[in-house]
Protein backbone atom coordinates (compact mmCIF):
# COMPACT_ATOMS: atom_id res chain seq x y z
CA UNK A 1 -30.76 -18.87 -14.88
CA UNK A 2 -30.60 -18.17 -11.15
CA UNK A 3 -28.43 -18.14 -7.70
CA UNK A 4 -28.50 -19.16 -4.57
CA UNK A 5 -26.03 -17.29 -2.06
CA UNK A 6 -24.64 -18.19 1.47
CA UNK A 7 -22.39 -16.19 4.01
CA UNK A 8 -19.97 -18.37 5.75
CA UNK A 9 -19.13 -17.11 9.34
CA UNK A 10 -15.63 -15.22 8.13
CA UNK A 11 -17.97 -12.96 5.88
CA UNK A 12 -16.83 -14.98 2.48
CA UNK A 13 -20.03 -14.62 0.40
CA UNK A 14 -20.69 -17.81 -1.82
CA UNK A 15 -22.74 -17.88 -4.91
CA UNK A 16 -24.10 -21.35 -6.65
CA UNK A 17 -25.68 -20.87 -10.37
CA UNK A 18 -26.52 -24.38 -11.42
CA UNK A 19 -26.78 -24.87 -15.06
CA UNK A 20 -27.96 -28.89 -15.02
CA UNK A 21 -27.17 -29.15 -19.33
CA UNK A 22 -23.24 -28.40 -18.54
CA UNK A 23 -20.63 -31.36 -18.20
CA UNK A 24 -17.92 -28.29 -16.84
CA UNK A 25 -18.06 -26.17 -14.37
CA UNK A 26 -16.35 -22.33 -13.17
CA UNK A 27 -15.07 -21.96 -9.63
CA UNK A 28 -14.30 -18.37 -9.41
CA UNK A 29 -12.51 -16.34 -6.63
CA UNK A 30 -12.77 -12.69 -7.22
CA UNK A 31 -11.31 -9.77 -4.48
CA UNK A 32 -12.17 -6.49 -4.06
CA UNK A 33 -8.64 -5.32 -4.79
CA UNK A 34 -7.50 -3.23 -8.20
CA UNK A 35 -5.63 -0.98 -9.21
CA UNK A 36 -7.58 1.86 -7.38
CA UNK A 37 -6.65 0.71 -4.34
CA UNK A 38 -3.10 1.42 -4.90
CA UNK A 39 -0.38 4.31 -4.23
CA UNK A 40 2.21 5.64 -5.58
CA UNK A 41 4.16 3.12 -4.49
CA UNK A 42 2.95 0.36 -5.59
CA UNK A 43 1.23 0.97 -8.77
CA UNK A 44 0.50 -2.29 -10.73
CA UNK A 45 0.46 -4.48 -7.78
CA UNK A 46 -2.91 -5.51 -8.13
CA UNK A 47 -2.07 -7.19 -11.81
CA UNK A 48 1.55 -8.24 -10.52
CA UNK A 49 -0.04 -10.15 -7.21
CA UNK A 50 -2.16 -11.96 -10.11
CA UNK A 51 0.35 -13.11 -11.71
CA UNK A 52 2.25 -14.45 -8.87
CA UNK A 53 -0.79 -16.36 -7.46
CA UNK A 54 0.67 -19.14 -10.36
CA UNK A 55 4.32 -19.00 -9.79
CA UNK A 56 4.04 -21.52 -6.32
CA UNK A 57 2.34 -21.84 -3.09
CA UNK A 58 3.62 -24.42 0.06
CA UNK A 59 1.86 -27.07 -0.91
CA UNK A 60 2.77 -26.63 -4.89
CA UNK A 61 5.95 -25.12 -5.00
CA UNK A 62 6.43 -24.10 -8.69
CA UNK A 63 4.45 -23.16 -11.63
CA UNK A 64 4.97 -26.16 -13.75
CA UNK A 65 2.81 -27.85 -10.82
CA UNK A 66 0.53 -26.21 -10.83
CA UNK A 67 0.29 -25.71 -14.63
CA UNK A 68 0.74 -29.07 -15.05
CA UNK A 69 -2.35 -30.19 -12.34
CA UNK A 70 -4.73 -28.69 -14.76
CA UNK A 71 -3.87 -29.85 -17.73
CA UNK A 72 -3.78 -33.35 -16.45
CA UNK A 73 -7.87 -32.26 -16.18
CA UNK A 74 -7.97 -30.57 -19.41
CA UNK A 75 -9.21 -27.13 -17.39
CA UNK A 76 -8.55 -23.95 -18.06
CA UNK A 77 -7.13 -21.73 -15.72
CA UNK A 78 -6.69 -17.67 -15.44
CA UNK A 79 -6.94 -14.40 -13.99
CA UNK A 80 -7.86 -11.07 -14.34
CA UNK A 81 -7.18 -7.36 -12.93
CA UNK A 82 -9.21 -4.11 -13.42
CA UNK A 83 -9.37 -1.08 -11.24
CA UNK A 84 -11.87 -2.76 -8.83
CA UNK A 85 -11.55 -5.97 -8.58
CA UNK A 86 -9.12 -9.61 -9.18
CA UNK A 87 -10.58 -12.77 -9.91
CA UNK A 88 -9.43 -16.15 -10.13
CA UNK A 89 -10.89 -18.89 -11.94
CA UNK A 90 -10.55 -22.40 -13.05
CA UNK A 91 -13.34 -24.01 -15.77
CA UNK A 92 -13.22 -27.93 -15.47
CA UNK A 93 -15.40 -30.90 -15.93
CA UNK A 94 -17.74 -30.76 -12.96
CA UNK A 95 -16.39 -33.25 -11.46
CA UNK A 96 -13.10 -31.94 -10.82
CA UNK A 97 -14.83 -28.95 -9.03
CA UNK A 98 -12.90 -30.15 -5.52
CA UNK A 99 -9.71 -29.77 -7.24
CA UNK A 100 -10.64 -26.47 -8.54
CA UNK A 101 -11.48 -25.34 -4.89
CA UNK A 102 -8.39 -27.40 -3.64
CA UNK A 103 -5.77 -25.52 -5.65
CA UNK A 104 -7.59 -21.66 -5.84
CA UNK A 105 -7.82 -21.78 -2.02
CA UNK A 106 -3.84 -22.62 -1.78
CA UNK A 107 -3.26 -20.23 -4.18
CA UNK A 108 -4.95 -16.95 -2.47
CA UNK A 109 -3.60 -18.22 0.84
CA UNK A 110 -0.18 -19.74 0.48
CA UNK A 111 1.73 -18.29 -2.15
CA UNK A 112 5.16 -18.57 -1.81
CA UNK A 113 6.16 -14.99 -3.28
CA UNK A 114 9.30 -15.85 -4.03
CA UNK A 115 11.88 -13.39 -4.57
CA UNK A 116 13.95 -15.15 -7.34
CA UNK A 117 10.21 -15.71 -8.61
CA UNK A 118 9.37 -11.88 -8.04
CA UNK A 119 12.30 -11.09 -10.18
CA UNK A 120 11.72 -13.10 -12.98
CA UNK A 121 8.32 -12.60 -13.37
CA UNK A 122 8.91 -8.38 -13.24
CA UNK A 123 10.14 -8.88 -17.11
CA UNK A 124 6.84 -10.50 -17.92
CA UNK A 125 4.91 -7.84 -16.62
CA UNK A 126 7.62 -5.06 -18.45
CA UNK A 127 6.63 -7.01 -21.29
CA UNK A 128 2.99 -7.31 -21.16
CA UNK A 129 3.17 -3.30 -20.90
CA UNK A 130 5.33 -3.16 -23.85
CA UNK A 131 2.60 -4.85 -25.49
CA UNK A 132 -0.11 -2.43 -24.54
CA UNK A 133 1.96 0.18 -25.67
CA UNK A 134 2.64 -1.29 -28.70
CA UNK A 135 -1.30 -1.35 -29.51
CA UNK A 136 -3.10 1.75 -29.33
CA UNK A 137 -6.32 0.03 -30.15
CA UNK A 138 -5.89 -1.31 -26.72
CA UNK A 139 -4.13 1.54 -25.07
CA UNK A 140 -6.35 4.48 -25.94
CA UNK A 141 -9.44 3.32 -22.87
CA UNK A 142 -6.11 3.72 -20.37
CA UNK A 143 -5.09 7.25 -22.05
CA UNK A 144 -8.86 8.45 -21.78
CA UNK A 145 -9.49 7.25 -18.34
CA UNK A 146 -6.14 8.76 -17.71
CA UNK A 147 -7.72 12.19 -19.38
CA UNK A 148 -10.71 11.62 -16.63
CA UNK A 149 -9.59 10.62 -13.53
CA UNK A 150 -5.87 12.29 -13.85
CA UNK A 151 -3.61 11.62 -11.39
CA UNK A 152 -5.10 9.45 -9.12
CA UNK A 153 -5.56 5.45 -8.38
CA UNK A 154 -8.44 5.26 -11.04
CA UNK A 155 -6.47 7.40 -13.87
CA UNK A 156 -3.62 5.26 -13.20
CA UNK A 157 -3.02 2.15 -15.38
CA UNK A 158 -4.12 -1.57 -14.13
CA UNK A 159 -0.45 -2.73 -15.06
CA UNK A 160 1.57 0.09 -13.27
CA UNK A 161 4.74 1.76 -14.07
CA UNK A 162 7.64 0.12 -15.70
CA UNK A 163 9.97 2.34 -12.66
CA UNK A 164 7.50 1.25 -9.73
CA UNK A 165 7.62 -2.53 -10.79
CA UNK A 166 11.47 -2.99 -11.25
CA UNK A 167 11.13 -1.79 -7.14
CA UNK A 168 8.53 -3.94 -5.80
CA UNK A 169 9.25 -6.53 -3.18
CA UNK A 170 8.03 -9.54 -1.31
CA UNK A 171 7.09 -7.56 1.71
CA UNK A 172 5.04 -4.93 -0.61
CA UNK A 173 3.05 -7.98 -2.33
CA UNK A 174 2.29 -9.50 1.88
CA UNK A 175 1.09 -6.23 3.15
CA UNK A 176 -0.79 -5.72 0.10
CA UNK A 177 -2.38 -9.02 1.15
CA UNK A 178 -3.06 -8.22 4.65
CA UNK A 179 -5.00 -5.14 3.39
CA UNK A 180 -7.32 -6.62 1.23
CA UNK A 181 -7.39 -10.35 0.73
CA UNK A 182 -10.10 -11.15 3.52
CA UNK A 183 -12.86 -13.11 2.81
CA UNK A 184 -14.62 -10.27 4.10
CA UNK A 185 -13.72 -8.43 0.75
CA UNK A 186 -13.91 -12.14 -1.49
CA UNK A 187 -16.88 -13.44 -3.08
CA UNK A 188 -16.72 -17.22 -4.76
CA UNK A 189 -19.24 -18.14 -7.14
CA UNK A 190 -19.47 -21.70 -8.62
CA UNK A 191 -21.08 -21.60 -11.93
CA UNK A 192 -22.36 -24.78 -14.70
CA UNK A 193 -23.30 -28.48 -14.00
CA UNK A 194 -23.31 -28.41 -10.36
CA UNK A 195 -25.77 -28.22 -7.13
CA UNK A 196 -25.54 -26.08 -4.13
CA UNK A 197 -25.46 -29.21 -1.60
CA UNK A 198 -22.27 -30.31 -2.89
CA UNK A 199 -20.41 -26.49 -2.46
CA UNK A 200 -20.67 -25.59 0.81
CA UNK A 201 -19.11 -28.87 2.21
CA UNK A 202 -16.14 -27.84 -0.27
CA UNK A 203 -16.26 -24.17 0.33
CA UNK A 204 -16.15 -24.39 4.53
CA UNK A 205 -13.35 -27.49 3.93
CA UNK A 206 -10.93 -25.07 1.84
CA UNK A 207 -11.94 -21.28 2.67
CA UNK A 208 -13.35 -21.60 6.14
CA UNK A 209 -10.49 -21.45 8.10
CA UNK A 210 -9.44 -17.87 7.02
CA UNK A 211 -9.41 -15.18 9.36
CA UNK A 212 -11.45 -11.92 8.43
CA UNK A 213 -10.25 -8.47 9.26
CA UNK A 214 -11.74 -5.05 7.45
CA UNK A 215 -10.35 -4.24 4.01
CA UNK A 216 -9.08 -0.98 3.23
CA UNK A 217 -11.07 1.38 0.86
CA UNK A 218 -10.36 3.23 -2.06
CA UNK A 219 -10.37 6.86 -2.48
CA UNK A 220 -13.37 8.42 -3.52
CA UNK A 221 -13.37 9.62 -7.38
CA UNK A 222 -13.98 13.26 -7.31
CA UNK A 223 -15.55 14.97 -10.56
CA UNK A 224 -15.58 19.10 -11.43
CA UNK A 225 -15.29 19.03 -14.91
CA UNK A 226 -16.35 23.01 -16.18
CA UNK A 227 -14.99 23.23 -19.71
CA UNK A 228 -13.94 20.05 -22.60
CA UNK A 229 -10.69 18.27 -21.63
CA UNK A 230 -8.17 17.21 -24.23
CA UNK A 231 -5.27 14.78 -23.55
CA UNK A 232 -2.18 13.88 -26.53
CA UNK A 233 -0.22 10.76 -26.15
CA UNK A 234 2.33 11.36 -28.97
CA UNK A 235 3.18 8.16 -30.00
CA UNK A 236 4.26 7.83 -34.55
CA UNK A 237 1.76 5.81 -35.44
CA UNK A 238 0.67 5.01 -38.46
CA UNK A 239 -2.81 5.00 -36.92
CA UNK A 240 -4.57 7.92 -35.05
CA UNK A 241 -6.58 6.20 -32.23
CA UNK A 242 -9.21 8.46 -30.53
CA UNK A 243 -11.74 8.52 -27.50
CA UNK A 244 -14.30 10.79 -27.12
CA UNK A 245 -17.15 10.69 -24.30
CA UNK A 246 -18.56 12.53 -21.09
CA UNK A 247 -19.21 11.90 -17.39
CA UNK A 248 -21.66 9.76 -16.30
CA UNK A 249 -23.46 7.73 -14.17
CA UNK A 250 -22.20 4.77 -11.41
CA UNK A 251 -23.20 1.59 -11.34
CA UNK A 252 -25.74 1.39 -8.71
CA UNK A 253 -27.95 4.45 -10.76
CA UNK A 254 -31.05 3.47 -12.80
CA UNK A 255 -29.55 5.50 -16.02
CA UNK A 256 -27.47 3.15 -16.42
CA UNK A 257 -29.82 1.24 -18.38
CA UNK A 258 -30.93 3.95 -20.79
CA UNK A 259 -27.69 5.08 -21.33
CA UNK A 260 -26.32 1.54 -22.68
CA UNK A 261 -29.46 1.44 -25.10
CA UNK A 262 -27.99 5.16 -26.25
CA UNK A 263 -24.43 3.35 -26.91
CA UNK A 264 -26.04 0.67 -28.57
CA UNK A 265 -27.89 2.96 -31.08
CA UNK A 266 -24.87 5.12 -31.51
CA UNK A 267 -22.12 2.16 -31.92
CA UNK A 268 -22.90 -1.01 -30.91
CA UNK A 269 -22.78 -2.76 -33.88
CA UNK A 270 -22.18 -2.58 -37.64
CA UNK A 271 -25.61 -0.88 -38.28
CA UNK A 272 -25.40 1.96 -35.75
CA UNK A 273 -25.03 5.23 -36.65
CA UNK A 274 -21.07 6.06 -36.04
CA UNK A 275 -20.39 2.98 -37.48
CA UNK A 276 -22.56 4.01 -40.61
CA UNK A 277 -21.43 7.59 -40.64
CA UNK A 278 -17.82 7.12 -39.76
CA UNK A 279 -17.08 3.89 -41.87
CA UNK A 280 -19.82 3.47 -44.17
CA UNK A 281 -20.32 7.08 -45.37
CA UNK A 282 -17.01 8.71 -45.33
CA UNK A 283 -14.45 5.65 -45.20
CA UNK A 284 -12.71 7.31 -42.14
CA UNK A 285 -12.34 4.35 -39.64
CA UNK A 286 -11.83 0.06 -39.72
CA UNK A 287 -13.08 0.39 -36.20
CA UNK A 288 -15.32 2.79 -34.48
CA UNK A 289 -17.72 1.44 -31.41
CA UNK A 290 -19.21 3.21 -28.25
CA UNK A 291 -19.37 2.03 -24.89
CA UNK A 292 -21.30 3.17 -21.47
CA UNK A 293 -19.11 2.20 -18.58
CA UNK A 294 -19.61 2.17 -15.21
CA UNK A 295 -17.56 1.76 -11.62
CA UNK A 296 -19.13 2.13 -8.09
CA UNK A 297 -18.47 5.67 -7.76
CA UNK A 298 -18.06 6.72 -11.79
CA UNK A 299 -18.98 6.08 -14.84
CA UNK A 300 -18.62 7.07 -19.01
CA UNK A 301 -19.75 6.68 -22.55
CA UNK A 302 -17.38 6.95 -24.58
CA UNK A 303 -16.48 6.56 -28.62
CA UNK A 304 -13.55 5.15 -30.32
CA UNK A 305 -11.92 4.48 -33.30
CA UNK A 306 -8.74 4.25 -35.31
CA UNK A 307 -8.43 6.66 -38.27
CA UNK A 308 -6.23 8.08 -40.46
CA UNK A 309 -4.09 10.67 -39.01
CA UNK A 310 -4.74 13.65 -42.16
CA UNK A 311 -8.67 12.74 -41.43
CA UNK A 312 -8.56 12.65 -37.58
CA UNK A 313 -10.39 16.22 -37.71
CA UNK A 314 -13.49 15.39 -39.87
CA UNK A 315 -13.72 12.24 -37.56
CA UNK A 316 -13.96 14.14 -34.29
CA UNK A 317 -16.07 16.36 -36.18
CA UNK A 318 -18.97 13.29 -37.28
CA UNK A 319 -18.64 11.66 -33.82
CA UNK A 320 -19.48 14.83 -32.15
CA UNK A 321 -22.36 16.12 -34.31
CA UNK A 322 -24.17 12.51 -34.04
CA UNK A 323 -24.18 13.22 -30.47
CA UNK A 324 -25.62 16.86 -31.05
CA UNK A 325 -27.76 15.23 -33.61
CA UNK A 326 -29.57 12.82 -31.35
CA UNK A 327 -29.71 15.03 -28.53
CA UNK A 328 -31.16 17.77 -30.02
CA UNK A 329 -33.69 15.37 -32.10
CA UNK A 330 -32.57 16.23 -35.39
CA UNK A 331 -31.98 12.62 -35.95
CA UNK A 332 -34.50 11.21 -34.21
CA UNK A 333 -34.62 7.89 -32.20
CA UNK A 334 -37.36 5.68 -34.31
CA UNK A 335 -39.13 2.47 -32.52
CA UNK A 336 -37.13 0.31 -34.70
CA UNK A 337 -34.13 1.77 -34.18
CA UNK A 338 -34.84 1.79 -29.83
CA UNK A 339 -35.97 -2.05 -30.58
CA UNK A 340 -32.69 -2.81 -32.59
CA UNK A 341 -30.77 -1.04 -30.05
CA UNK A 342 -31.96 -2.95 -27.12
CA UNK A 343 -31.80 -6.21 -28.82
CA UNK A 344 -28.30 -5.59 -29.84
CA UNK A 345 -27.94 -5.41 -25.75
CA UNK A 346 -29.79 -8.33 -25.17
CA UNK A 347 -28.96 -10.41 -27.74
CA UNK A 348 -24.88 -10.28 -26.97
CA UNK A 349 -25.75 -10.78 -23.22
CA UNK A 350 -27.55 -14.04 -23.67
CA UNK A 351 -24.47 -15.22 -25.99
CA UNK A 352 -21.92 -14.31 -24.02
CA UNK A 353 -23.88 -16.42 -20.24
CA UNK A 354 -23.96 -19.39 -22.33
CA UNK A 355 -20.19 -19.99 -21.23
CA UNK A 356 -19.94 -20.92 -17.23
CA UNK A 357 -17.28 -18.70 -16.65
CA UNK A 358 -19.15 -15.78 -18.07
CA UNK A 359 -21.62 -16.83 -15.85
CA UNK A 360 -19.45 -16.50 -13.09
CA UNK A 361 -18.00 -13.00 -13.49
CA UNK A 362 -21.61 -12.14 -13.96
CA UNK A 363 -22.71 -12.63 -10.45
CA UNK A 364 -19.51 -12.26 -9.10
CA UNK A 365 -18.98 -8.23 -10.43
CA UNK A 366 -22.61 -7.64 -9.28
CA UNK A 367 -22.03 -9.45 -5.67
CA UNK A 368 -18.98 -7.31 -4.78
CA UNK A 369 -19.89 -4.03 -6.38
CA UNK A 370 -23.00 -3.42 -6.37
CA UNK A 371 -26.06 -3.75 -3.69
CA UNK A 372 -28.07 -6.18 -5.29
CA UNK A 373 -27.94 -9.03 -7.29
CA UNK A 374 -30.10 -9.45 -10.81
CA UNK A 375 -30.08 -12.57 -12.83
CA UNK A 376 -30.02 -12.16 -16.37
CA UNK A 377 -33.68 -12.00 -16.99
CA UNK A 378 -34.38 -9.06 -14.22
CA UNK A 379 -31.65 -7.19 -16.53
CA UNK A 380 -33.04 -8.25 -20.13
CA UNK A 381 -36.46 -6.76 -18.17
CA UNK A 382 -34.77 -3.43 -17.52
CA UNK A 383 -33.13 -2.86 -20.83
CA UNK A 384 -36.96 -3.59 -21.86
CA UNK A 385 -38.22 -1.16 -20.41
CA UNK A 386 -36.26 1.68 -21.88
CA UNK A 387 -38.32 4.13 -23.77
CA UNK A 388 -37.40 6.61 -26.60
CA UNK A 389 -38.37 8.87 -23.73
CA UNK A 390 -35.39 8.03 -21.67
CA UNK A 391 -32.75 7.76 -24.02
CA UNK A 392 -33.59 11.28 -24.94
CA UNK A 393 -33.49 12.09 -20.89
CA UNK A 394 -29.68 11.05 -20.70
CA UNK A 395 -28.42 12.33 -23.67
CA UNK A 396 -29.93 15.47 -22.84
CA UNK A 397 -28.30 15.76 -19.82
CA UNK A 398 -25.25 14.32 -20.32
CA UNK A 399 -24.46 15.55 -24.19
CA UNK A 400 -23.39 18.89 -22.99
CA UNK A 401 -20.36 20.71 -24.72
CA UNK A 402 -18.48 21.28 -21.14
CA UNK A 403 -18.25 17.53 -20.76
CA UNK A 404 -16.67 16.68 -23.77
CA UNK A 405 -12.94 14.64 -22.95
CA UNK A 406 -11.32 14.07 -25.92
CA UNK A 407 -8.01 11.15 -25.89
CA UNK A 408 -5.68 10.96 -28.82
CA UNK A 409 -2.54 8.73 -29.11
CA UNK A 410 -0.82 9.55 -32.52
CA UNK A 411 1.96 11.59 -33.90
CA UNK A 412 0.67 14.99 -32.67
CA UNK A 413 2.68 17.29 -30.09
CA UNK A 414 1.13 18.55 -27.79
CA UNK A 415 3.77 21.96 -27.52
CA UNK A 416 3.17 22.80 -31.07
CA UNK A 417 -0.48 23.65 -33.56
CA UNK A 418 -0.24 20.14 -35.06
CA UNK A 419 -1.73 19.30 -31.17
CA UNK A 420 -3.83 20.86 -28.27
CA UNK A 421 -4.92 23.71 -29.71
CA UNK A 422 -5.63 22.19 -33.37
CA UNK A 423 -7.98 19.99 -31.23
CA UNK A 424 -9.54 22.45 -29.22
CA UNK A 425 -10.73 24.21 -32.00
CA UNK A 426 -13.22 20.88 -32.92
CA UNK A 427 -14.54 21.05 -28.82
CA UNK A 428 -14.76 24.51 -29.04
CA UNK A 429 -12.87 25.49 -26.37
């Protein structure tokens, strides 16, 4: 799997990954525009704007067009917001790729932004944050990034508050536009059963005429963490959902690499050792799983899982001492388990590029974020070369008791023993 890339004269940068098997094809558009771009006042326009890109432009005036458009293709059609970035895609037969470029184009420059539209569509979003709420499983990353990054654009969530939405307008969704939807800031990658000559005729007939100007840039995320940080959502669950990482790397350091083998080892799948020790073992968790994140500027690994309220303590207690464990080499890394681990990596990441859209957001993430491009071998190469060496080097250095940040959403009050200071007893504070 490769790319080819081209810069048209407005600054839009336009990636081709030809897979020659596929009878469909992705046309992507993703922005460098998310939630940390925001303000106060208009948290949650980011995922709002996305959701309006359907509801009409000038040339398709409602959403049952342009619904209905695609499924007289049999596509698929979506969008997505995270702190960094929005993308747009449509997945089609390849040769309905024009229409694909025909209707995304319209759609990131002439939406209508209708205000009866604006107003209906603010109870969907009300709703879809309902929802999160509703699901802790889903809500506890947002509480621990919250925990992280406090208040500021990146601690804030993607889908904004329920009082800022009910007061956004027409005008706040256009000069949101004008500060970040240039082509300057837009990447568009075509990925599947395609060839590069037949995109750039279609890319400089649809996105050529739009007129670059410099996109506005997110606050910097500033980190002086000097003692463990705790951070209660109390919410009566029946459920206690917890997160529990440290501070680490962005996405353009080399670390990055060792420190998603570490995840791996510790809970990327059903044979790792939280999953072991926290399910297996002791029966304390359905689901338990750690992650290494990274933005441009930030980055985590972090553990959760959903556990019994009474038994929240003893599972704070086994995440934290298989981090101690495997820092301190009391549980040593073996070469089967550093193999497993970066198979586990591999294996999911050569599953999940065997979709076009996948595909898509691969090179698209990488083109806006990040300053260079690897295929998918070049990173399969990396994660190869991780040693037992390494792993050691970052959990070393980043397994330190000052860095713990511990998230809970349950029934636990913060004001009283039953919260913070029942949990800073386990970090030690």
């Amino acid at each position: 799997m490769n790319f080819k890339k081209i810069i048209l004269k407005n600054g839009l940068r336009v990636l081709t990954s030809p897979m020659p098997s596929f009878e469909s094809a992705t046309v992507l558009v993703m922005v460098g525009a998310g939630s940390r771009y925001e303000t106060k006042l208009n948290n949650g326009i980011s995922h709002f704007l996305e959701h309006m890109a359907f509801k009409g432009t000038k040339k398709r005036p409602s959403a049952i067009e342009i619904s209905g458009l695609i499924d007289s293709i049999g596509g698929e059609f979506n969008a997505f917001t995270t702190k960094e970035y929005t993308g747009y895609y449509i997945k089609s037969g390849k040769n309905n790729i024009e229409l694909s470029f025909d209707l995304l184009s319209d759609m990131v420059q002439n939406s209508l932004l209708s205000e009866k539209e604006i107003e209906k569509e603010k109870g969907v979003i009300l709703e879809e944050i309902n929802l999160y709420e509703d699901t802790p499983m889903r809500n506890i990353g947002d509480v621990y990034e919250r925990l992280l990054y406090g208040d500021t654009p990146m601690g804030w969530d993607t889908a904004g508050e329920k009082n800022i939405i009910k007061k956004i307008k027409r005008e706040d969704f256009m000069n949101y536009f004008k500060a970040l939807y240039s082509p300057s800031n837009m990447t568009i990658v075509v990925a599947g059963g395609t060839e590069e000559k037949k995109i750039l005729p279609l890319v400089n007939k649809y996105f050529s005429q739009m007129e670059p100007f410099e996109a506005i840039k997110p606050l910097p995320v500033e980190e002086k963490q000097i003692k463990p940080q705790i951070h209660i959502k109390h919410k009566k669950t029946e459920q206690a959902h917890l997160a529990m990482g440290l501070r680490t790397v962005s996405l353009d350091s080399p670390e990055k690499y060792p420190l998603s083998v570490l995840s791996s080892i510790l809970g990327g799948g059903m044979s790792s050792r939280l999953f072991h020790e926290v399910r297996e073992k002791r029966g304390l968790a359905y689901y338990v799983r750690c992650n290494s994140d990274q933005y441009t500027d930030a980055g985590s690994l972090v553990a959760t899982a959903g556990v019994d309220p009474k038994r929240i303590d003893e599972a704070i207690e086994v995440i934290i001492s298989e981090f101690v464990a495997l820092r301190d080499g009391k549980k040593k890394i073996g070469k089967e388990e550093l193999k497993k681990g970066k198979e586990f990596l591999k294996g999911h990441l050569v599953l999940e590029l065997e979709d076009s859209r996948s595909v898509s957001i691969f090179y698209a993430t990488q083109e806006l974020l990040e300053k260079e491009i690897d295929n998918p071998s070049d990173v399969i190469s990396k994660i190869d070369k991780v040693s037992v060496g390494d792993v050691m080097d970052v959990a070393t250095k980043y397994f330190v008791q000052k860095g713990f940040n511990l998230a809970v959403i349950g029934n636990f009050d913060p004001s009283t023993g039953s919260g913070q200071a029942r949990f800073e007893k386990l970090l030690k504070i």
